[in-house]
C-alpha atoms as a PDB file:
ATOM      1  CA  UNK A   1     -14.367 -34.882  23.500  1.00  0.00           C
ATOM      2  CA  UNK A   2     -11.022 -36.623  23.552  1.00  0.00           C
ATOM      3  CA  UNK A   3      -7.405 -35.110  23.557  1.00  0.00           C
ATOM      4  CA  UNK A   4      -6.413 -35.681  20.245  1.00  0.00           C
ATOM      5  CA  UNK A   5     -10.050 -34.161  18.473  1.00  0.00           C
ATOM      6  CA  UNK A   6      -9.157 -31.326  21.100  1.00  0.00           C
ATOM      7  CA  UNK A   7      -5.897 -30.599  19.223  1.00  0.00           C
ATOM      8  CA  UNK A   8      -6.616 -31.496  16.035  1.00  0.00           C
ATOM      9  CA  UNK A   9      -9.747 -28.609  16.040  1.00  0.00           C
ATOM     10  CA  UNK A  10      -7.588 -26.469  17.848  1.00  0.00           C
ATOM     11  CA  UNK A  11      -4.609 -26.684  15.005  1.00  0.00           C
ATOM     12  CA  UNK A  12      -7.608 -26.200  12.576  1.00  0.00           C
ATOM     13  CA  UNK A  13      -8.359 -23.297  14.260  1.00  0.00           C
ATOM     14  CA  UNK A  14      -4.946 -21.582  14.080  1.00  0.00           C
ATOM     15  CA  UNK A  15      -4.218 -22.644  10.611  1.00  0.00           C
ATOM     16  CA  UNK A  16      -7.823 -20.795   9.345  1.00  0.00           C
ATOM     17  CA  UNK A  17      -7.220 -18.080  11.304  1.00  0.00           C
ATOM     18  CA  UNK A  18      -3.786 -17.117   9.540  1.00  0.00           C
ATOM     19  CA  UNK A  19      -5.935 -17.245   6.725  1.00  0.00           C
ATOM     20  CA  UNK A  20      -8.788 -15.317   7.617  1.00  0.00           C
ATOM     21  CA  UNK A  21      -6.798 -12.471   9.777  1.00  0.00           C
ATOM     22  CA  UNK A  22      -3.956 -12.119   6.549  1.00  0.00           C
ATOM     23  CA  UNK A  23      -1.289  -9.877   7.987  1.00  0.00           C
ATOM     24  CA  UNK A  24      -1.183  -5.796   6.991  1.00  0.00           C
ATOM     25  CA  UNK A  25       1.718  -4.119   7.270  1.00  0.00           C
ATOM     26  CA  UNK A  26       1.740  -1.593  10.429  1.00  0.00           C
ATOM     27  CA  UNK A  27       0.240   2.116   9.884  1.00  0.00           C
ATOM     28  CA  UNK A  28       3.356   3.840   9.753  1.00  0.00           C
ATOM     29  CA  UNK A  29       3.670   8.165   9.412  1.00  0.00           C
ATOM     30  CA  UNK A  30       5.534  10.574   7.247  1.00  0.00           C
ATOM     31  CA  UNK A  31       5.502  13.897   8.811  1.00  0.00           C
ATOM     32  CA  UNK A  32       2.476  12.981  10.309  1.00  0.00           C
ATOM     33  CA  UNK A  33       0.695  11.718   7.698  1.00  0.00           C
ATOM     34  CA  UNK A  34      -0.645   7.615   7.931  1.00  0.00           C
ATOM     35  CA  UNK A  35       0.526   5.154   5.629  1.00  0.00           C
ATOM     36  CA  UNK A  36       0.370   1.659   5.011  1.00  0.00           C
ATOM     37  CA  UNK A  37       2.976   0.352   2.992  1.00  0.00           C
ATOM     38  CA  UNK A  38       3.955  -3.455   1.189  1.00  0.00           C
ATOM     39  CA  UNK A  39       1.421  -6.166  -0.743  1.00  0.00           C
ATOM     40  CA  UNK A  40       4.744  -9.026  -0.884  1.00  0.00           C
ATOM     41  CA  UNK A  41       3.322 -12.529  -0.379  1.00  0.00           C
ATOM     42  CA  UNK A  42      -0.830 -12.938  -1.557  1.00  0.00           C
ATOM     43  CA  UNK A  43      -2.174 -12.780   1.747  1.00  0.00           C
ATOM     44  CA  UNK A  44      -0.702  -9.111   2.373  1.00  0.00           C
ATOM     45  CA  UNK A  45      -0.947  -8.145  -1.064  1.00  0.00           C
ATOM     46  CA  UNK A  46      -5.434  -8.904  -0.427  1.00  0.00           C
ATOM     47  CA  UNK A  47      -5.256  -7.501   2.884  1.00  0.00           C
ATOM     48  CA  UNK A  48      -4.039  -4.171   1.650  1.00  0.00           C
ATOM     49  CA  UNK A  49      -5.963  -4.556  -1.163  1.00  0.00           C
ATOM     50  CA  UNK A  50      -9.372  -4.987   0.937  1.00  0.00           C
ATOM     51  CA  UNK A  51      -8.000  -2.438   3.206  1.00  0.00           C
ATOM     52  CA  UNK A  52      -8.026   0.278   0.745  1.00  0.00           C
ATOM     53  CA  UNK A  53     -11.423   1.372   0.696  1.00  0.00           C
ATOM     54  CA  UNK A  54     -11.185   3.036   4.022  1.00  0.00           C
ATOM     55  CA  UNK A  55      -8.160   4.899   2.835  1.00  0.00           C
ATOM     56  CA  UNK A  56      -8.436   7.710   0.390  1.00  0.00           C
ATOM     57  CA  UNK A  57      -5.098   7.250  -2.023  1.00  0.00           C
ATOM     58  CA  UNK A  58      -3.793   3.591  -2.851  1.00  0.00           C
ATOM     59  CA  UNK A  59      -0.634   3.684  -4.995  1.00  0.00           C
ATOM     60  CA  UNK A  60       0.518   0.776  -7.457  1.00  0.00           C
ATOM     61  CA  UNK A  61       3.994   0.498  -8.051  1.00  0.00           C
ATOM     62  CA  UNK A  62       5.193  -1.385 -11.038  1.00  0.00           C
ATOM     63  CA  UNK A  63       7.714  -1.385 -13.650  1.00  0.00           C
ATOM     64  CA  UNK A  64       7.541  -3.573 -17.180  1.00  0.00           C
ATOM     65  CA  UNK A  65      10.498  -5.804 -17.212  1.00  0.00           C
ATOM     66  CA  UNK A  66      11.127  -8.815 -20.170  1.00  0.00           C
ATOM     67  CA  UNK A  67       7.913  -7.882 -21.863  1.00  0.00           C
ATOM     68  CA  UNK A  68       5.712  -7.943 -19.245  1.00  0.00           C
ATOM     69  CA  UNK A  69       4.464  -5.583 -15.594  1.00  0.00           C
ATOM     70  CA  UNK A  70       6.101  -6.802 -12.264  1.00  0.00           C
ATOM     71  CA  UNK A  71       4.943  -5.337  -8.665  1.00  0.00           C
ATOM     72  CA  UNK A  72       8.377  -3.536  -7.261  1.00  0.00           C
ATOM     73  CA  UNK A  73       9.415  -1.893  -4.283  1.00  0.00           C
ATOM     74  CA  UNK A  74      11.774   0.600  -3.073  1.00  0.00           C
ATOM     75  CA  UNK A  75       9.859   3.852  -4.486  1.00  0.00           C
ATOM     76  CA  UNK A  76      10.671   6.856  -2.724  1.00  0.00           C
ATOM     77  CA  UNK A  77       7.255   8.679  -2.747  1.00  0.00           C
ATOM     78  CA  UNK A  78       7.020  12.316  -1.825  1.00  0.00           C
ATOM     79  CA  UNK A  79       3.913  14.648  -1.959  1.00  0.00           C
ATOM     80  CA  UNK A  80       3.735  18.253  -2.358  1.00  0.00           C
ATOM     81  CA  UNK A  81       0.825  20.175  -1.652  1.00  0.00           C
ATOM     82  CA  UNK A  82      -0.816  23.621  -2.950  1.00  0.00           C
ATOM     83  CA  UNK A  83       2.062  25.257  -1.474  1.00  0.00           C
ATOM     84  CA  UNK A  84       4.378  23.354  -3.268  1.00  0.00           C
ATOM     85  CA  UNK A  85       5.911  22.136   0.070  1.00  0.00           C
ATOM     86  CA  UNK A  86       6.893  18.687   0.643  1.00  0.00           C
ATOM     87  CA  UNK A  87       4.321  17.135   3.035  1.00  0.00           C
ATOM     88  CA  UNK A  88       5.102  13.848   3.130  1.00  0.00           C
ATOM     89  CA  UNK A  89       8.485  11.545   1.725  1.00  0.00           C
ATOM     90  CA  UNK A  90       8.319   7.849   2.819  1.00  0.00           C
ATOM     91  CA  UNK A  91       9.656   4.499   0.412  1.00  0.00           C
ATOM     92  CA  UNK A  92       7.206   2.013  -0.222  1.00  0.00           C
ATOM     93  CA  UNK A  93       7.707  -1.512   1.348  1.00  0.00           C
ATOM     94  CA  UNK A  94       5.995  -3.781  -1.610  1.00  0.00           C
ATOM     95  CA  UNK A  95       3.862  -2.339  -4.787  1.00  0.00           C
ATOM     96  CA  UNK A  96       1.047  -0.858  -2.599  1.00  0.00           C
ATOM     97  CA  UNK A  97       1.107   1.975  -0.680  1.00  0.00           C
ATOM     98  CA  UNK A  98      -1.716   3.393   1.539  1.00  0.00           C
ATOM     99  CA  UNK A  99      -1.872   7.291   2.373  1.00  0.00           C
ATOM    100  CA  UNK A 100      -4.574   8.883   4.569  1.00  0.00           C
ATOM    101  CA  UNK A 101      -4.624  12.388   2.460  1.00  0.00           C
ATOM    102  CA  UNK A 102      -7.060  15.187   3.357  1.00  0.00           C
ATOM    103  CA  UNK A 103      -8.940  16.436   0.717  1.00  0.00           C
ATOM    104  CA  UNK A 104      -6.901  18.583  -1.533  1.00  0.00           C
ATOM    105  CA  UNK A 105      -5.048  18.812  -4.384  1.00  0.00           C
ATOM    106  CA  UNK A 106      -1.045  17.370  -4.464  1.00  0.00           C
ATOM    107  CA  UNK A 107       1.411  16.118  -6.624  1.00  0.00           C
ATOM    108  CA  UNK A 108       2.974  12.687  -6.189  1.00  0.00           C
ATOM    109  CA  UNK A 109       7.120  12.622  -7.337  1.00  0.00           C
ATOM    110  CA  UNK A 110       7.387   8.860  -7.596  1.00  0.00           C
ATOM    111  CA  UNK A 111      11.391   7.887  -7.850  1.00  0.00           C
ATOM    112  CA  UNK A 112      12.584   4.256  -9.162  1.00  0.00           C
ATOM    113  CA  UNK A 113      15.996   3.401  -9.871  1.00  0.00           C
ATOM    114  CA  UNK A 114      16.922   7.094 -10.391  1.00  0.00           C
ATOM    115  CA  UNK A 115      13.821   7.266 -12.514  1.00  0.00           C
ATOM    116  CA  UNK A 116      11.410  10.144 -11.328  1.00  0.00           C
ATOM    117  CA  UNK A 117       7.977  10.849 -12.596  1.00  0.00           C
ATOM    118  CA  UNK A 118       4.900  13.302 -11.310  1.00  0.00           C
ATOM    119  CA  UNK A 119       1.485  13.457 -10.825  1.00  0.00           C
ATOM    120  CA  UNK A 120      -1.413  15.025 -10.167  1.00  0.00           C
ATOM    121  CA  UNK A 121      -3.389  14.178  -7.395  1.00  0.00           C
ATOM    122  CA  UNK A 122      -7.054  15.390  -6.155  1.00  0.00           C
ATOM    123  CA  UNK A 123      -8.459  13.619  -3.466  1.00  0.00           C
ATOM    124  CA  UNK A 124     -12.201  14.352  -2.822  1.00  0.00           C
ATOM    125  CA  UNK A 125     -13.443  13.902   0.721  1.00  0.00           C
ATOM    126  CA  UNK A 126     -15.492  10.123   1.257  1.00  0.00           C
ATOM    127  CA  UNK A 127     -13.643   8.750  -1.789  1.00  0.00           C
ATOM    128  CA  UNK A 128     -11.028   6.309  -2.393  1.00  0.00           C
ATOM    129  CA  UNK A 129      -8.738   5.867  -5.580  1.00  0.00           C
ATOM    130  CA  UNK A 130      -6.385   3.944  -6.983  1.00  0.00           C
ATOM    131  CA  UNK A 131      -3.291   5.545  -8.944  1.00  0.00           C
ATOM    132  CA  UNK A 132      -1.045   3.399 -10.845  1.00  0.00           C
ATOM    133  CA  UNK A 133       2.537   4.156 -11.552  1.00  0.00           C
ATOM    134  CA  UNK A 134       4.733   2.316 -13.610  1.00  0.00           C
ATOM    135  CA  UNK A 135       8.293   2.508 -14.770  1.00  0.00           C
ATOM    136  CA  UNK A 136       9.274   0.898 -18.292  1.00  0.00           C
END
């Protein structure tokens, strides 16, 4: 095989892979909980999104701004369990967040822009969901 078809497969190659191995954010922790946290650019934004069914709580952040939803970032998320202690307070990078949760029951506080709003949370062991929050 000559030189050039050498380099022109081997650009080929690098140029799929980017493709094929789209980049997810780092696992990061919040008082020892695992999260994943961003979704800016398309190729994150799928790579979270095919991530999330091996994590139990994905979180879309949006707000609705000139008439229509946008993906946003900068939430400070906190979660407060049974005990109504806060077990976890991290900002999210991009629209999706990723949060390994044990079972249990919790309660998200979701801040935007001074903006704060709650919810309820039950996360059943060998499930995954998806809760959207958005801000008008």
């Amino acid at each position: 095989m000559n030189t050039f078809l050498k380099h022109a497969i081997a650009g080929l190659f690098l140029i799929v892979s980017g493709f094929v191995f789209a980049q997810i954010p780092d696992t990061q922790h919040s008082e020892g909980i695992a999260f994943i946290s961003g979704g800016v650019g398309d190729g994150e934004s799928e790579a979270i999104l095919a991530e999330a069914k091996q994590w139990p709580v994905l979180l879309e952040l949006s707000q609705l701004e000139n008439g229509r939803g946008v993906w946003i970032f900068g939430v400070q998320i906190k979660l407060i369990n049974e005990q109504q202690k806060v077990i976890f307070n991290a900002q999210a990078d991009g629209p999706y967040m990723l949060i390994n949760l044990t079972p249990g029951d919790y309660q998200i506080l979701a801040t935007y822009q001074g903006v704060e709003q709650k919810r309820a949370l039950a996360v059943k062991a060998g499930s995954s969901q998806k809760l959207n929050i958005f801000w008008k």
